[in-house]
C-alpha atoms as a PDB file:
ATOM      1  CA  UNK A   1       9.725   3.593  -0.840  1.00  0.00           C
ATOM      2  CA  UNK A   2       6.280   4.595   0.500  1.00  0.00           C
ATOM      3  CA  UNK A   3       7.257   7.910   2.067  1.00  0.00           C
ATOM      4  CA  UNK A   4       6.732  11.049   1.572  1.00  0.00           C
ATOM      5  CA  UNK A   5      10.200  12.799   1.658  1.00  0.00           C
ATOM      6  CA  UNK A   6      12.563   9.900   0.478  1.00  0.00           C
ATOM      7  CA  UNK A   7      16.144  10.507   0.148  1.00  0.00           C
ATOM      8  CA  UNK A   8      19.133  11.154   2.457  1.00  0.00           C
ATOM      9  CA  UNK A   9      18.262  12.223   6.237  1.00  0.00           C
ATOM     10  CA  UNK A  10      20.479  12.912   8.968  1.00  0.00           C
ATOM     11  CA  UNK A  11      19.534  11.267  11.959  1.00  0.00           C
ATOM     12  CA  UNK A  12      21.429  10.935  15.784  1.00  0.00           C
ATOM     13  CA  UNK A  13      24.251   8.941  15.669  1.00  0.00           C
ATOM     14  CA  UNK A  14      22.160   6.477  17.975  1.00  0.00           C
ATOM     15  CA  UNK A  15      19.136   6.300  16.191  1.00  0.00           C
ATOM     16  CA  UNK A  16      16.820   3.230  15.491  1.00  0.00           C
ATOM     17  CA  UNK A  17      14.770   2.571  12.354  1.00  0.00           C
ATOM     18  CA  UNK A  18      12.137   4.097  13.453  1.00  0.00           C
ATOM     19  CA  UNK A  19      13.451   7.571  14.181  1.00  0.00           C
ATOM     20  CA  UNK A  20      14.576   7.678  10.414  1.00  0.00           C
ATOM     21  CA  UNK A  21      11.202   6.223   9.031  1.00  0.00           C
ATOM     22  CA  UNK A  22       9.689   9.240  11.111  1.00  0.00           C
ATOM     23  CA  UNK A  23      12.140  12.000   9.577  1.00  0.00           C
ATOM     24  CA  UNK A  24      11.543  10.496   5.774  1.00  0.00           C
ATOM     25  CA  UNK A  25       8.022  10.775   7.073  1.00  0.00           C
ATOM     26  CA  UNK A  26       7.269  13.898   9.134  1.00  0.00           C
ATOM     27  CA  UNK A  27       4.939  12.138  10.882  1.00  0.00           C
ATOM     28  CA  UNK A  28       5.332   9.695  14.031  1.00  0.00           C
ATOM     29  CA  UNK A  29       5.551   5.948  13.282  1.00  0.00           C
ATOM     30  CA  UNK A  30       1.807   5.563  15.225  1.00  0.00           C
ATOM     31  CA  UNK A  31       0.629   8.005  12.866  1.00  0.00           C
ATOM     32  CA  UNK A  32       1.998   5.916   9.895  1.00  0.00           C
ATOM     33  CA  UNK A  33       0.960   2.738  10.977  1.00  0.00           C
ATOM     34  CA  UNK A  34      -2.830   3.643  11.134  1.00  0.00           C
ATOM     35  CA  UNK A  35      -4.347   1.791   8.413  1.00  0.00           C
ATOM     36  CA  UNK A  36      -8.364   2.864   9.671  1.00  0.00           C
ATOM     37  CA  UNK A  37      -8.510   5.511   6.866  1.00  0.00           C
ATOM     38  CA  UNK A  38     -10.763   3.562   4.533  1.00  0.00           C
ATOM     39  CA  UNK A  39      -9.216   2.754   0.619  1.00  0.00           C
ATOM     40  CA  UNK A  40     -12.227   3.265  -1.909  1.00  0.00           C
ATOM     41  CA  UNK A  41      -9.282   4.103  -4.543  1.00  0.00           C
ATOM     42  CA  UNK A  42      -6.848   0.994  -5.835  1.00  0.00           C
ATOM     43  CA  UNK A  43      -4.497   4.445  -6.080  1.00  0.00           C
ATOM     44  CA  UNK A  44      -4.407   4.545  -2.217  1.00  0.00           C
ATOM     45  CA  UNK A  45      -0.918   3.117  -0.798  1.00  0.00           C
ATOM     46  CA  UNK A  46       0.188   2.696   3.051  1.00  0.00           C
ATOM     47  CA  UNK A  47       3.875   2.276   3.904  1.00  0.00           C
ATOM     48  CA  UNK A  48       4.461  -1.307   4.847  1.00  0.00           C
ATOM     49  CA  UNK A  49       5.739  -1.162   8.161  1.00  0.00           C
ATOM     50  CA  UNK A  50       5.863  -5.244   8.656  1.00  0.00           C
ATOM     51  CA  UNK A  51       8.475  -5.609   5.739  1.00  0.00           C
ATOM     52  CA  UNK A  52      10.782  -2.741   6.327  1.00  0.00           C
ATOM     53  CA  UNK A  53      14.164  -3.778   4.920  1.00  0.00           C
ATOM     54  CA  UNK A  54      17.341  -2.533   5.818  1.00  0.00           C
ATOM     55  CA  UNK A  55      20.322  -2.369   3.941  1.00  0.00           C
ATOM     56  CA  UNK A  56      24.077  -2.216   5.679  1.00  0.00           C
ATOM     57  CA  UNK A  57      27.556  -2.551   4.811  1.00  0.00           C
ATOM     58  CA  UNK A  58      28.073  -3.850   8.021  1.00  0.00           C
ATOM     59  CA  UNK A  59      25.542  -6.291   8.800  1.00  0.00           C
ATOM     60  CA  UNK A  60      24.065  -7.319   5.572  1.00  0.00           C
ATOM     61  CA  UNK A  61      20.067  -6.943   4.929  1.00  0.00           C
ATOM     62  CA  UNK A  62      17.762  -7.540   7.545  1.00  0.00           C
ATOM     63  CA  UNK A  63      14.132  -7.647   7.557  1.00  0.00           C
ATOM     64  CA  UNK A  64      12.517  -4.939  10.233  1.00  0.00           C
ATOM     65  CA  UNK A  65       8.587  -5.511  11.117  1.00  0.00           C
ATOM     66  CA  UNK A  66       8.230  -1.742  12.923  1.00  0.00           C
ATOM     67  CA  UNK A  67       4.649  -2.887  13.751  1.00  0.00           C
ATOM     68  CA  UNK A  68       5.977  -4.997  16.030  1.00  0.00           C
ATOM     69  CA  UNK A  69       7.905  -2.927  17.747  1.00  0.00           C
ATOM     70  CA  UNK A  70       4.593  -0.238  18.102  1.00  0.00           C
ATOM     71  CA  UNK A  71       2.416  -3.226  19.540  1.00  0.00           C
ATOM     72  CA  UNK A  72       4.830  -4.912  21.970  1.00  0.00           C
ATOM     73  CA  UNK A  73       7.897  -2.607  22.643  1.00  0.00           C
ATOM     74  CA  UNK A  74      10.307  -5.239  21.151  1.00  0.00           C
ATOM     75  CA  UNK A  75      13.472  -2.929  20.557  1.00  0.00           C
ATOM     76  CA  UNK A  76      14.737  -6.224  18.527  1.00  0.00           C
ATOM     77  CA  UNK A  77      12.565  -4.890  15.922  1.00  0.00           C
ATOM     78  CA  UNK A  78      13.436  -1.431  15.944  1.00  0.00           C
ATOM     79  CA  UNK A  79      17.283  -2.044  15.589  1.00  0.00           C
ATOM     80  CA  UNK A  80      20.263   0.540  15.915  1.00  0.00           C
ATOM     81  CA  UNK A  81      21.516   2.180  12.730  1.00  0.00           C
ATOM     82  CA  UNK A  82      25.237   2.032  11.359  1.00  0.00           C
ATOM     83  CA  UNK A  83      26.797   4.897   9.011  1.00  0.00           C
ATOM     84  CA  UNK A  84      25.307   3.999   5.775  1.00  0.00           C
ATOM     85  CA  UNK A  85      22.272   2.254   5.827  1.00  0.00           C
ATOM     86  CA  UNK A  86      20.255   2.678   3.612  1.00  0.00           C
ATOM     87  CA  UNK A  87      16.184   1.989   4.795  1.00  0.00           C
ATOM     88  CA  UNK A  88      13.400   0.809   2.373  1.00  0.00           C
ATOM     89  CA  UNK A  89       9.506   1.335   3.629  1.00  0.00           C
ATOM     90  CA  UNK A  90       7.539  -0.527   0.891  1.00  0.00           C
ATOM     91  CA  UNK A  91       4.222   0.371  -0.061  1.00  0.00           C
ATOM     92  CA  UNK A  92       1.036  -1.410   0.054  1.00  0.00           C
ATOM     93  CA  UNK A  93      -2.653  -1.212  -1.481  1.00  0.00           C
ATOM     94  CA  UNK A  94      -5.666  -2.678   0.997  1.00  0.00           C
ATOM     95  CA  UNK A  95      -7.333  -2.994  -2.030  1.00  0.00           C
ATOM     96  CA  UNK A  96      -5.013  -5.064  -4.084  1.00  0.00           C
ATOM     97  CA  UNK A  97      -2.440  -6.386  -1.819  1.00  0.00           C
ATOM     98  CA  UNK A  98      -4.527  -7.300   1.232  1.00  0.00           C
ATOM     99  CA  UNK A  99      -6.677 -10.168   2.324  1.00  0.00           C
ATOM    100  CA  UNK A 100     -10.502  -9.043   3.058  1.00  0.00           C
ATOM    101  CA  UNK A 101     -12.235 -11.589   5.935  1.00  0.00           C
ATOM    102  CA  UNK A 102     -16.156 -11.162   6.323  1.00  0.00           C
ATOM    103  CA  UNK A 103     -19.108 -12.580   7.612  1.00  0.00           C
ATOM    104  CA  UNK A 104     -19.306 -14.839  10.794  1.00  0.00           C
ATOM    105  CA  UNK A 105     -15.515 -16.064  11.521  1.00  0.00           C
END
């Protein structure tokens, strides 16, 4: 996906989405989620945090929107892992993939 050290991590055997998004990351999920840097490049890409989707053997997929979880604490959007899950952080463009509002709204 959209970070910077995919692959296998090992995380607690109680972790949440979020604690493996951070180790794939380095960087804390606040940190990620900061989308103020502005995009003058269509090359520049963000990790989707709204459509995080994760992938178990035990519980099927399951959408995860980790933004949520940052704005209003809901730990129903930051679910527990299982052994094997396998976590996808998609990547976005505000340039191309975004919606743009301006003048008087």
């Amino acid at each position: 996906g959209a970070l910077p050290e995919p692959g296998r991590h090992l995380v607690p055997a109680v972790a949440r989405v979020s604690q493996a998004v951070e180790a794939a990351s380095g960087a804390g999920l606040a940190d990620l989620a900061r989308y103020d840097e502005p995009a003058t490049t269509i090359d520049v890409r963000w990790p989707a945090l709204r459509n995080v989707t994760v992938e178990s053997r035990t519980a099927g997929d399951r959408r995860v929107d980790l933004v949520r979880y940052l704005t209003t604490g809901d730990l129903g959007a930051n679910p527990y892992l299982s052994d094997g899950d396998r976590i996808h952080v998609p990547s976005f463009s505000p340039l191309t993939d975004g919606v743009i509002v301006g003048g008087a709204v």
